[in-house]
C-alpha atoms as a PDB file:
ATOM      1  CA  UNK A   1     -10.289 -16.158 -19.257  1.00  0.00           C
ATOM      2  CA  UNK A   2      -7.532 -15.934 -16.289  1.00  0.00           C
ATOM      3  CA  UNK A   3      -4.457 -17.642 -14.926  1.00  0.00           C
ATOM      4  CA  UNK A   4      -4.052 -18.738 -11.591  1.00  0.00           C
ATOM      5  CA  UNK A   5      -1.312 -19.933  -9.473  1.00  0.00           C
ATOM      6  CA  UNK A   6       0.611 -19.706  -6.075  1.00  0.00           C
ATOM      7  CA  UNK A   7       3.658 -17.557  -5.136  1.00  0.00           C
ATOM      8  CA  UNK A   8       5.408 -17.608  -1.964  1.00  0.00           C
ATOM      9  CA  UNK A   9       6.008 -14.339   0.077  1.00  0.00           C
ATOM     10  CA  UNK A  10       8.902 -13.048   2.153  1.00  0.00           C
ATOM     11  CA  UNK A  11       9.166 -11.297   5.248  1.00  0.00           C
ATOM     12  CA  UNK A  12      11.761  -9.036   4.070  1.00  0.00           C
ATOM     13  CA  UNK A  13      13.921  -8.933   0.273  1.00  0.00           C
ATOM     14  CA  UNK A  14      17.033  -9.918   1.540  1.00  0.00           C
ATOM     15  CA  UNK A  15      19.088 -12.409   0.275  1.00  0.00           C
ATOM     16  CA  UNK A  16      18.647 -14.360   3.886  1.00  0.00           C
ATOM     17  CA  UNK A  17      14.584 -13.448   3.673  1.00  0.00           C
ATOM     18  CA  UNK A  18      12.067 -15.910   5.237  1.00  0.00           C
ATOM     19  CA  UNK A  19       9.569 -17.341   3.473  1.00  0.00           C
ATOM     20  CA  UNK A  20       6.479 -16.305   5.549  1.00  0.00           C
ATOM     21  CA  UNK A  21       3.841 -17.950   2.756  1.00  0.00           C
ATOM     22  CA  UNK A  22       1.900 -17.620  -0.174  1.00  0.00           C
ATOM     23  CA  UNK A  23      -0.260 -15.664  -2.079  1.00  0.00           C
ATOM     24  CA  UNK A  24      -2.855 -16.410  -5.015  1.00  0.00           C
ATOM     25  CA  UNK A  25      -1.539 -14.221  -8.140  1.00  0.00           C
ATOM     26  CA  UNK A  26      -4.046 -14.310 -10.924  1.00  0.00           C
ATOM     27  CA  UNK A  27      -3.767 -12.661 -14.637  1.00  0.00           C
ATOM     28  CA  UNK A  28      -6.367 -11.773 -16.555  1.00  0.00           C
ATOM     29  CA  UNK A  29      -7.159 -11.757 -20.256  1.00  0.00           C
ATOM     30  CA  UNK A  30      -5.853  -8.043 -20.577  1.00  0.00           C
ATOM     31  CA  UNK A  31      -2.561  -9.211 -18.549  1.00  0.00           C
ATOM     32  CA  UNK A  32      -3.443  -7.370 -15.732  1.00  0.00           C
ATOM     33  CA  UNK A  33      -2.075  -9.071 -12.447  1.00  0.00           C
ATOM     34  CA  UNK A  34      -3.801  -9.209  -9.201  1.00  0.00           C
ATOM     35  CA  UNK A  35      -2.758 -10.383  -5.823  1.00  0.00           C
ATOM     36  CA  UNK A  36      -5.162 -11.970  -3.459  1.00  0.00           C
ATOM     37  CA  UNK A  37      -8.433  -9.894  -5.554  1.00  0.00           C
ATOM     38  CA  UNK A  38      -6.375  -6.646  -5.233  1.00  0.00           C
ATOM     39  CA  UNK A  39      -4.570  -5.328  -8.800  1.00  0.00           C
ATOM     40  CA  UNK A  40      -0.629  -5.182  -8.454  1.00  0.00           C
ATOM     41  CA  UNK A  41      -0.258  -1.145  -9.047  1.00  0.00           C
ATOM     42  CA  UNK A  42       3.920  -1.665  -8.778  1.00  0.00           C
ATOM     43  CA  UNK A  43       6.202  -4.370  -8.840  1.00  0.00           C
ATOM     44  CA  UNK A  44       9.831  -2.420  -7.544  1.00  0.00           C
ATOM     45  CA  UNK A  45      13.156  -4.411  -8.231  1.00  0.00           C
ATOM     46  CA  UNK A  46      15.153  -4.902  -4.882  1.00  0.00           C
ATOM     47  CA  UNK A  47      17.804  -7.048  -5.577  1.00  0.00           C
ATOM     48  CA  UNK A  48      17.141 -10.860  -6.612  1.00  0.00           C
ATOM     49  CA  UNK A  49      12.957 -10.164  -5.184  1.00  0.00           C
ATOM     50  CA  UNK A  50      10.106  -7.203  -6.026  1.00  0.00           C
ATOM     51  CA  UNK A  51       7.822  -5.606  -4.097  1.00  0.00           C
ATOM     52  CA  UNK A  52       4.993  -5.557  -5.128  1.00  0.00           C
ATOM     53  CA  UNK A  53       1.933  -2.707  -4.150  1.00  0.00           C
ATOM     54  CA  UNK A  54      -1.302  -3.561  -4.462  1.00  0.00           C
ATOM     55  CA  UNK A  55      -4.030  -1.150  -5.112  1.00  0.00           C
ATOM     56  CA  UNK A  56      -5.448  -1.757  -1.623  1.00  0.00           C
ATOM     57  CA  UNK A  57      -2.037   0.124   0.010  1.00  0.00           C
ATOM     58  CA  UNK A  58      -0.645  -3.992   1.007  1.00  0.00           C
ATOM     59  CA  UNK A  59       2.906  -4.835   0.156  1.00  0.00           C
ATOM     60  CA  UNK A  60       4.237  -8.152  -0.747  1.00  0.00           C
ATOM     61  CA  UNK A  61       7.652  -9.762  -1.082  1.00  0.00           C
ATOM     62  CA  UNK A  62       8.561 -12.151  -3.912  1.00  0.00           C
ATOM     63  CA  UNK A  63      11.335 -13.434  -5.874  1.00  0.00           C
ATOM     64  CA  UNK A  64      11.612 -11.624  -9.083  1.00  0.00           C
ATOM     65  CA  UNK A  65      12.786 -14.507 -11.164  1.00  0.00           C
ATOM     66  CA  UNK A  66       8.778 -16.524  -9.737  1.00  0.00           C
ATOM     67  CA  UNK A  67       7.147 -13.258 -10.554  1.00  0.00           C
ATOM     68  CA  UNK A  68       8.582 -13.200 -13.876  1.00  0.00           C
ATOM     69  CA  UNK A  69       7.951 -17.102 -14.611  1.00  0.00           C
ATOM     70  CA  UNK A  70       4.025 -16.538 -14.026  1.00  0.00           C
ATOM     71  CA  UNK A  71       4.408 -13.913 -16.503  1.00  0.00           C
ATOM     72  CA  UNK A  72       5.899 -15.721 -19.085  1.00  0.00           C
ATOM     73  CA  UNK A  73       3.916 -19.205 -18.442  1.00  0.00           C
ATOM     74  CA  UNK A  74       0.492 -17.056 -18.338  1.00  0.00           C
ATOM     75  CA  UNK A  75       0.738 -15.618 -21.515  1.00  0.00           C
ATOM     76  CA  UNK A  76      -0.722 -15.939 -24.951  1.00  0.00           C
ATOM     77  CA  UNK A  77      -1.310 -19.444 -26.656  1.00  0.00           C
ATOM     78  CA  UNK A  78      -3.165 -21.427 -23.773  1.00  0.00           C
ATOM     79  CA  UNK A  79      -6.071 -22.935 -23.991  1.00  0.00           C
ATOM     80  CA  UNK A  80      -8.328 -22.019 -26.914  1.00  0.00           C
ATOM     81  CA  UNK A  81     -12.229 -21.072 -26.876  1.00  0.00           C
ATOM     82  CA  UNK A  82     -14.235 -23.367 -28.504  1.00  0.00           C
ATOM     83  CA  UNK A  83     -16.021 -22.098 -31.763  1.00  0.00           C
ATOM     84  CA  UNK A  84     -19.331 -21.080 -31.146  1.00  0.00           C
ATOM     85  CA  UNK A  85     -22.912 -21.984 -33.277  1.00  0.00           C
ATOM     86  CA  UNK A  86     -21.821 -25.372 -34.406  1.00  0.00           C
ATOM     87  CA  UNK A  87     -24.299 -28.401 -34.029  1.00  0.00           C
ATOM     88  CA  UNK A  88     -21.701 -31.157 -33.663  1.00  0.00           C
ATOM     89  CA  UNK A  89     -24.853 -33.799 -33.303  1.00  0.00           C
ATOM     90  CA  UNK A  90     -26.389 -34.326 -36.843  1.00  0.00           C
END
């Protein structure tokens, strides 16, 4: 099972930074994130934002306090799997 959702991007992690669009973060069941398919390999503070590496070499903008709200909204106690084998009809 993953998590989905959008985060927007910035030209440049300054406090006057431009909002240049967004990107599809996704978290998996082992809480690995990934960015657009690629896995995030660091996510450097710089200021209020972090930049964030993927494994593919790109770099991406965001604001730390969104990056950290995915984290905490994505985490254990979501959605639960439903118990297998059971004939509900009968």
């Amino acid at each position: 099972m993953s998590s989905s959702t959008t985060l927007a991007i910035y030209r440049l992690p300054t406090a006057r930074a431009t909002e240049v669009g967004h990107v599809r973060v996704v978290i998996d069941r082992h809480q690995q994130r990934y960015v657009e398919g690629n896995r995030v390999v660091t996510a450097v503070p710089s200021g209020d934002f972090l930049i964030l590496k993927l494994a593919n070499e790109q770099v991406y903008y965001v604001k730390a306090k969104d990056y950290q709200r995915i984290q905490t909204t994505s985490g254990p106690g979501g959605k639960r799997k439903r118990a297998r084998g059971r004939d509900t009809q009968g």
